[in-house]
Protein backbone atom coordinates (compact mmCIF):
# COMPACT_ATOMS: atom_id res chain seq x y z
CA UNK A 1 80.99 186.89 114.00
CA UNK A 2 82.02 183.89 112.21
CA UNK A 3 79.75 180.55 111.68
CA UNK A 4 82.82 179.03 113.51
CA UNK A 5 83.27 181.47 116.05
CA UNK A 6 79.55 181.47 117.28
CA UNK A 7 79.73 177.56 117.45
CA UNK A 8 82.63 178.27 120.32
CA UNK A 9 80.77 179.63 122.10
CA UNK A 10 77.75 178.45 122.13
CA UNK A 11 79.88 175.12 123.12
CA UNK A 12 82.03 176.13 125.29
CA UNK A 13 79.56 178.64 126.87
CA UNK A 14 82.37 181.64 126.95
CA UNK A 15 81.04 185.49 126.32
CA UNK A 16 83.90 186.26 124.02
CA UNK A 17 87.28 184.94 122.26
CA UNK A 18 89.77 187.69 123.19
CA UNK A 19 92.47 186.49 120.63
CA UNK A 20 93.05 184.06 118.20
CA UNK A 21 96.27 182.20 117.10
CA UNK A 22 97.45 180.24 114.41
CA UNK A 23 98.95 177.01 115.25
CA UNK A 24 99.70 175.10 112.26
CA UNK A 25 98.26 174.23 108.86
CA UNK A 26 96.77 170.94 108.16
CA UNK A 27 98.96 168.69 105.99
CA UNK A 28 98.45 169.32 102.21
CA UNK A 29 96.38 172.58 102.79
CA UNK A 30 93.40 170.65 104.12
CA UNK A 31 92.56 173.18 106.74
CA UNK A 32 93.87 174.41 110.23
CA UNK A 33 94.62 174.01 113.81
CA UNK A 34 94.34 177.31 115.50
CA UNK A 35 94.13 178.32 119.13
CA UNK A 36 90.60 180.23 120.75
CA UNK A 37 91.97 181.89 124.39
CA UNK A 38 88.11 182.82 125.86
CA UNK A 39 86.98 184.73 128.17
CA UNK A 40 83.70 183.20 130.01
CA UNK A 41 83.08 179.99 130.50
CA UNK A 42 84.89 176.82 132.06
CA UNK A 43 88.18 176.68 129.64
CA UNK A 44 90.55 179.76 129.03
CA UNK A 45 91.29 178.62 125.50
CA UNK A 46 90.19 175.71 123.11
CA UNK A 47 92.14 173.81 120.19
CA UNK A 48 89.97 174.26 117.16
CA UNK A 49 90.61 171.59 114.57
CA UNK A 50 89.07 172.82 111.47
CA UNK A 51 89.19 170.52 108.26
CA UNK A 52 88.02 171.47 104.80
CA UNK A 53 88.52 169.08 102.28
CA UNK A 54 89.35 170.32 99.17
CA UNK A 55 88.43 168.91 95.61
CA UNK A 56 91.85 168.17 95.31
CA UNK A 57 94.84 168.51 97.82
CA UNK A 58 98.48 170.51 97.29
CA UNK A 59 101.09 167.80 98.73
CA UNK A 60 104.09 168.96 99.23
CA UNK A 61 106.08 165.74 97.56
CA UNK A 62 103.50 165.83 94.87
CA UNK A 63 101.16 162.55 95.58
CA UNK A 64 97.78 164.29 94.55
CA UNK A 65 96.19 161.23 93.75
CA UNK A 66 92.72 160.40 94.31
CA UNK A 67 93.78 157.54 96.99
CA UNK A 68 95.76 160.00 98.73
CA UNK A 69 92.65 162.65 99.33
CA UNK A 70 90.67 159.18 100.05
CA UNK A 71 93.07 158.04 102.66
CA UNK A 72 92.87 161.86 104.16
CA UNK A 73 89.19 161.94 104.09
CA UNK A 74 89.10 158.54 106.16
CA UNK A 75 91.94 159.64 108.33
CA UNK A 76 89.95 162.81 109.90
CA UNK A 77 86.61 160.49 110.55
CA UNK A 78 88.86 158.36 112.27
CA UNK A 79 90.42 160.67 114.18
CA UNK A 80 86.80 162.10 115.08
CA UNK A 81 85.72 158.65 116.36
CA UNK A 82 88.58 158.19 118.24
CA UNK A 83 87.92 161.37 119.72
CA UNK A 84 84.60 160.29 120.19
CA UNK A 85 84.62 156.90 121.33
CA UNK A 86 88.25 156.46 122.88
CA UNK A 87 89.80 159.23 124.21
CA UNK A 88 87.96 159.21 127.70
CA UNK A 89 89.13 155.17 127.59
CA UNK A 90 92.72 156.41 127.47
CA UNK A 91 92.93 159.63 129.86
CA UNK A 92 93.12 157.12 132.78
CA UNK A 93 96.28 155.70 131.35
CA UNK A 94 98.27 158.26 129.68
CA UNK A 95 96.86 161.81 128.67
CA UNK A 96 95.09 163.31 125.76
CA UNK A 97 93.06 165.87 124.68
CA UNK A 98 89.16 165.41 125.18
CA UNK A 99 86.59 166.38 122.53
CA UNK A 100 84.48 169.05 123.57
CA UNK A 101 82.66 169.26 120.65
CA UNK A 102 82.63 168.04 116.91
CA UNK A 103 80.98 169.07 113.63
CA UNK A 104 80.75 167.81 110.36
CA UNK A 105 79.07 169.19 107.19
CA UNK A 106 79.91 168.58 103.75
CA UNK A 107 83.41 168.91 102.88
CA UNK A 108 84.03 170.86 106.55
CA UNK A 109 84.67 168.79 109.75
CA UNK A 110 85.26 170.52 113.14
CA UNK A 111 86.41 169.46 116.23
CA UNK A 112 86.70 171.86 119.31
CA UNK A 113 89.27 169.79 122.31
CA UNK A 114 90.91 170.91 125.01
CA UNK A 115 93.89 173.26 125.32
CA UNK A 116 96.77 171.15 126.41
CA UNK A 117 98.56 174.11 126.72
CA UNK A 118 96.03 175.46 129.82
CA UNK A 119 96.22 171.53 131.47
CA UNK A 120 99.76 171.75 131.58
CA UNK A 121 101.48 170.73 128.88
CA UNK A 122 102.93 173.75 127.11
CA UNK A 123 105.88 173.06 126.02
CA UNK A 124 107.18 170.85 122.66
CA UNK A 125 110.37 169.31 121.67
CA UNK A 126 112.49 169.09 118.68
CA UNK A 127 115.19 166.44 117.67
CA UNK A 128 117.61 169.08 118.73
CA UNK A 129 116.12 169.88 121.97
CA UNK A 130 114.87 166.63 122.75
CA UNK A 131 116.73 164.87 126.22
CA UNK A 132 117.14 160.83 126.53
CA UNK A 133 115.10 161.76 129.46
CA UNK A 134 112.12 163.06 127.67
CA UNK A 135 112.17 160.07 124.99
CA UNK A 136 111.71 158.04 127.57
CA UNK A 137 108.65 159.83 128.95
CA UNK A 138 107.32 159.15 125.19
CA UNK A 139 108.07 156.00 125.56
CA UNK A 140 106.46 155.40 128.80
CA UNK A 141 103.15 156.95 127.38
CA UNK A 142 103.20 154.59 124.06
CA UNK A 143 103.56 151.46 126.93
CA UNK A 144 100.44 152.49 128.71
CA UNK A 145 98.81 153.14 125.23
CA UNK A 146 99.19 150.04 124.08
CA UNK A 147 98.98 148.01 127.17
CA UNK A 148 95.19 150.34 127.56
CA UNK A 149 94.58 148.79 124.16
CA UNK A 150 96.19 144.95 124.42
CA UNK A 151 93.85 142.89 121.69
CA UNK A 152 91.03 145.34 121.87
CA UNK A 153 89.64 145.26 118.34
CA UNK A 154 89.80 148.73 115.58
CA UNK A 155 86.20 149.22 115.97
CA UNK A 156 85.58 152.43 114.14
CA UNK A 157 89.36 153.17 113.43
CA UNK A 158 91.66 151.64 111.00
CA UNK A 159 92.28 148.02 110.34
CA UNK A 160 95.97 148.36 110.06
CA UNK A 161 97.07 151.48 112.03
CA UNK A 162 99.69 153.90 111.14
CA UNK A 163 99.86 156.28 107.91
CA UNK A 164 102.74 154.77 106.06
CA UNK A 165 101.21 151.13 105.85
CA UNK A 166 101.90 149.00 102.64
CA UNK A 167 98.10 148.87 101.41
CA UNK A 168 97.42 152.36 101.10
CA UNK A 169 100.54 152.86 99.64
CA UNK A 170 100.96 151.29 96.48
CA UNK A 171 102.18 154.70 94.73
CA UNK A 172 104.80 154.97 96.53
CA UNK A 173 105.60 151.32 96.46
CA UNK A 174 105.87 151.51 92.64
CA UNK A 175 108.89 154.04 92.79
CA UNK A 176 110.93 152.49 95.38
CA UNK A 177 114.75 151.93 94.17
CA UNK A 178 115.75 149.70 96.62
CA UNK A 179 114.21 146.70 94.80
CA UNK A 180 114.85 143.49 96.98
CA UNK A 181 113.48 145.94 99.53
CA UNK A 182 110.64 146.63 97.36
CA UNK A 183 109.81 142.14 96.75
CA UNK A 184 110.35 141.99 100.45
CA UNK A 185 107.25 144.70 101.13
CA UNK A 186 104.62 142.23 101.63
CA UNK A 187 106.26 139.92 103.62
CA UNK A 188 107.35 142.47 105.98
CA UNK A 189 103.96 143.49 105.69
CA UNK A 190 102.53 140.04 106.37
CA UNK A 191 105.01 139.74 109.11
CA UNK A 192 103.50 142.70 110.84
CA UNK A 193 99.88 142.13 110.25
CA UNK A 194 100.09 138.45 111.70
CA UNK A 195 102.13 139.26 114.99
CA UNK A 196 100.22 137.44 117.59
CA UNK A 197 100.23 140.30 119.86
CA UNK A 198 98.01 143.26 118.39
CA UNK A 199 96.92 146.55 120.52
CA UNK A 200 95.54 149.81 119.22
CA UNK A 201 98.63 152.01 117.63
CA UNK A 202 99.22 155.88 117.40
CA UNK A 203 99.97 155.55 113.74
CA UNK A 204 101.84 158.43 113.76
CA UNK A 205 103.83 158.52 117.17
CA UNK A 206 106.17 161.11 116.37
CA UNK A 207 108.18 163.70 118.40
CA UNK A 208 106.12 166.67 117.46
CA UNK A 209 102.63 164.88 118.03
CA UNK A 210 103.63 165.07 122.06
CA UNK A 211 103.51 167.91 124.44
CA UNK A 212 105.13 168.40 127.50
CA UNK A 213 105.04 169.64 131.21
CA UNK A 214 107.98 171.81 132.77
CA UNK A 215 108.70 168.45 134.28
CA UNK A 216 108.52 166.50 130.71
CA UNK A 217 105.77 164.45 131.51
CA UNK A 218 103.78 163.92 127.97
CA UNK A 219 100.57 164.09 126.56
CA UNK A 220 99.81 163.02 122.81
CA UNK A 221 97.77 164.63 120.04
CA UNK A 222 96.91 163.53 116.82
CA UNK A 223 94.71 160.14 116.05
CA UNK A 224 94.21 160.45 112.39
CA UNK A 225 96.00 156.98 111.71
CA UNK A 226 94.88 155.42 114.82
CA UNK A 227 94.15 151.23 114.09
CA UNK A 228 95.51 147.53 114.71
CA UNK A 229 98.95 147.16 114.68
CA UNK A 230 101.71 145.24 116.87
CA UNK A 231 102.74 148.52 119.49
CA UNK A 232 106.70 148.12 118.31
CA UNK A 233 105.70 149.98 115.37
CA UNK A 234 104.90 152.92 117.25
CA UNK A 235 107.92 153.07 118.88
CA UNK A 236 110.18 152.17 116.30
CA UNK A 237 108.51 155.28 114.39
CA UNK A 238 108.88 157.35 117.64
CA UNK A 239 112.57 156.84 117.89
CA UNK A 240 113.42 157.62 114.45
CA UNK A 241 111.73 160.75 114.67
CA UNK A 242 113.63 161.44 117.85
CA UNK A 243 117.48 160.27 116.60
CA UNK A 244 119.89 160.45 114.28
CA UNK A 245 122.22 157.28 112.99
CA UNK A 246 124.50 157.50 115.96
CA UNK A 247 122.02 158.32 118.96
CA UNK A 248 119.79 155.46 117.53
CA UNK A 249 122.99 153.05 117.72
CA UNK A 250 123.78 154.00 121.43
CA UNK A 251 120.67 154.40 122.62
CA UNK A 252 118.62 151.68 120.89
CA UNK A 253 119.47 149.18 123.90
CA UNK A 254 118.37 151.67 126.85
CA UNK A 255 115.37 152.73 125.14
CA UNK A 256 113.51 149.41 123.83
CA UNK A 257 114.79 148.48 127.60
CA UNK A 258 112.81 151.32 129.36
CA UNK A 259 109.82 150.56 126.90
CA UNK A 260 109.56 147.13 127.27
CA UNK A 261 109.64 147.86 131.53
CA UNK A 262 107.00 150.43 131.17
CA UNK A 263 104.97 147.87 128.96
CA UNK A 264 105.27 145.31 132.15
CA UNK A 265 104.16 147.74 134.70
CA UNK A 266 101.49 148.52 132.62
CA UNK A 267 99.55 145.51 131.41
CA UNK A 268 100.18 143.68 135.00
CA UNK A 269 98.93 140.31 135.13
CA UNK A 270 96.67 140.91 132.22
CA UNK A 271 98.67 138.82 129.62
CA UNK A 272 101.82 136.64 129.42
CA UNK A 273 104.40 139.38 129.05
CA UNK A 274 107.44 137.87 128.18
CA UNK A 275 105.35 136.39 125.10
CA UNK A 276 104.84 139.92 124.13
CA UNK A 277 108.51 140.79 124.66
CA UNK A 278 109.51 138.31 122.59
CA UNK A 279 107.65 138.97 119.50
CA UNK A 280 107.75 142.68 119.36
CA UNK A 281 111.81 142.78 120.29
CA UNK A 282 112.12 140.69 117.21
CA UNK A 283 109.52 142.61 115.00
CA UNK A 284 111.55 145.81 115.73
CA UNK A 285 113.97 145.45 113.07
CA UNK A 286 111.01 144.74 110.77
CA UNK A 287 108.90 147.63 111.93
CA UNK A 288 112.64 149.71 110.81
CA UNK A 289 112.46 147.85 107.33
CA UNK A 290 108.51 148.90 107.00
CA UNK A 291 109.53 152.33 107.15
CA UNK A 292 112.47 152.39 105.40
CA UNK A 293 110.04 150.89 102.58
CA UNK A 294 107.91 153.84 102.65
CA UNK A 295 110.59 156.56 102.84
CA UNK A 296 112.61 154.90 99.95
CA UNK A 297 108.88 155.35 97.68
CA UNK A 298 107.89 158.67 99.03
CA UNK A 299 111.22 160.59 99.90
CA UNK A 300 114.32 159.04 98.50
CA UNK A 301 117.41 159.97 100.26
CA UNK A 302 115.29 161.33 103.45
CA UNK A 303 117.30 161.92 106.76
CA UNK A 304 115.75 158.70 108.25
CA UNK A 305 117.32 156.55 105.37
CA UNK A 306 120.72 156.47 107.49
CA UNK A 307 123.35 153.74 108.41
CA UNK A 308 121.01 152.27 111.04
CA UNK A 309 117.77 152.27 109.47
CA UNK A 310 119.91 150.91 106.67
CA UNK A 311 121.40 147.69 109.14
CA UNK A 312 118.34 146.65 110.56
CA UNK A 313 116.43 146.82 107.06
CA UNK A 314 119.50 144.93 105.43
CA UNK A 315 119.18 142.16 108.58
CA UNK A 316 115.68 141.84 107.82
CA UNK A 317 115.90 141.10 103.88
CA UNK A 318 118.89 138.48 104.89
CA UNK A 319 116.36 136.74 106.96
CA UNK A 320 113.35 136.50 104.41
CA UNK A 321 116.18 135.84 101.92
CA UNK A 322 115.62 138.84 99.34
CA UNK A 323 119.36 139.18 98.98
């Protein structure tokens, strides 16, 4: 039996794993996310997050630089301290997984978590499966997130949240074409950073990071870029990972609408809402242009890069005047 194996269950307390199944690789060949189905115990299967962190990574654009393993490395013992310390803070508000058990030795980092498979979420979406009804659900879950999280301070998790923010990307700032774009980055940046209204952010709130019930309800996996950030940013991130250029156009109204009502039900009387409305509705095209800054260093002509991401970056350079 392997190291890994015996540490299942000796944690979960199960008598046996009766089958094991691949889920996914880890991004850039830094380990694995496989599924243990039990038998024994209190859970039918766990979600084994197993990291190994190589001397040197295999990214599939190419950026095997030494700040890129760095920002990796940092980005799992985030996600284990959010694991940790905030995921029990959050069930009560919008689901996740809950740690049942992590390890860390060396280069190897493991964290056992619940099956949300076996809690009723088994099912996942795609852009081309994905309904307006569904997105909203995801929407709905990122309001409660960051209503949970409304000025509570990154303790433990990163200072600016999300992965694609402009200080740990500066190699990929270098080879952006779009150069007014590329002066604008640290204003946008800036912008961002100084919103009044901060909460605790995904960081990387995409389509396939939720799961859903028969009924589409959501849960969300996936804390690795976890930190400060103004919540729009999220959701901004979530909908282009949903949309194309047309569906954004039609449905940007409807869906910053159903967003910004979830984010009212949700924080209460907690904090002057329309305050919050107002800055984030106006940082959206900005959280559009922060992205489109990272996708124009990392991945020219990426699907994202489209007529709408393209407007709303364009409106934002016309306003800080780098046109």
């Amino acid at each position: 039996m392997s190291p890994i194996a015996s540490q299942i269950l000796h944690c979960i307390g199960a008598t046996a794993i009766r089958e094991v199944a691949h889920v996914q690789t880890l991004w850039s060949g830094y380990g694995s996310i496989k599924r243990y189905v039990l038998e024994g115990g209190r859970y039918p299967s766990v979600i084994v997050k197993h990291i190994q962190l190589p001397e040197s990574g295999k990214h599939p654009r190419g950026w095997n630089t030494d700040l890129s393993h760095q920002r990796k490395i940092k980005s799992y013992a985030v996600e284990s301290y959010w694991y940790e310390q905030y995921a029990r803070l959050t069930e009560a508000a919008c689901k996740v997984p809950q740690l049942l058990r992590a390890e860390g030795k060396g280069s190897m980092r493991l964290l056992i978590m619940e099956d949300l498979n076996t809690l009723g979420f088994p099912k996942r979406l795609t852009p081309d499966t994905v309904s307006l009804a569904a997105a909203k659900n995801c929407l709905t879950w990122l309001a409660r997130f960051h209503a949970n999280y409304m000025q509570v301070p990154p303790i433990g998790l990163w200072e600016v949240g999300t992965y694609w923010h402009l200080g740990t990307r500066p190699d990929e700032w270098a080879k952006m074409k779009n150069i007014p774009l590329q002066q604008a980055a640290s204003a946008i940046d800036q912008r961002l950073h100084e919103a009044t209204f901060q909460t605790l952010v995904h960081g990387d709130a995409k389509l396939a990071n939720f799961c859903f019930s028969p009924e589409e309800q959501v849960a969300a996996v996936d804390f690795q870029y976890v930190g400060k950030g103004c919540g729009i940013k999220d959701v901004a991130y979530f909908i282009s990972s949903c949309f194309a250029e047309e569906a954004c156009e039609n449905y940007e109204d409807e869906l910053l609408s159903h967003y910004f009502d979830a984010l009212e039900r949700a924080l209460g009387k907690s904090i002057d809402f329309q305050l919050v409305k107002k800055e984030w509705t106006k940082l959206y095209a900005f959280a559009w242009a922060d992205l489109y800054r990272f996708l124009d260093g990392w991945s020219t002509g990426h699907w994202k890069m489209h007529g709408y991401s393209e407007r709303l970056t364009r409106s934002v350079l016309e306003e800080l005047t780098y046109v």
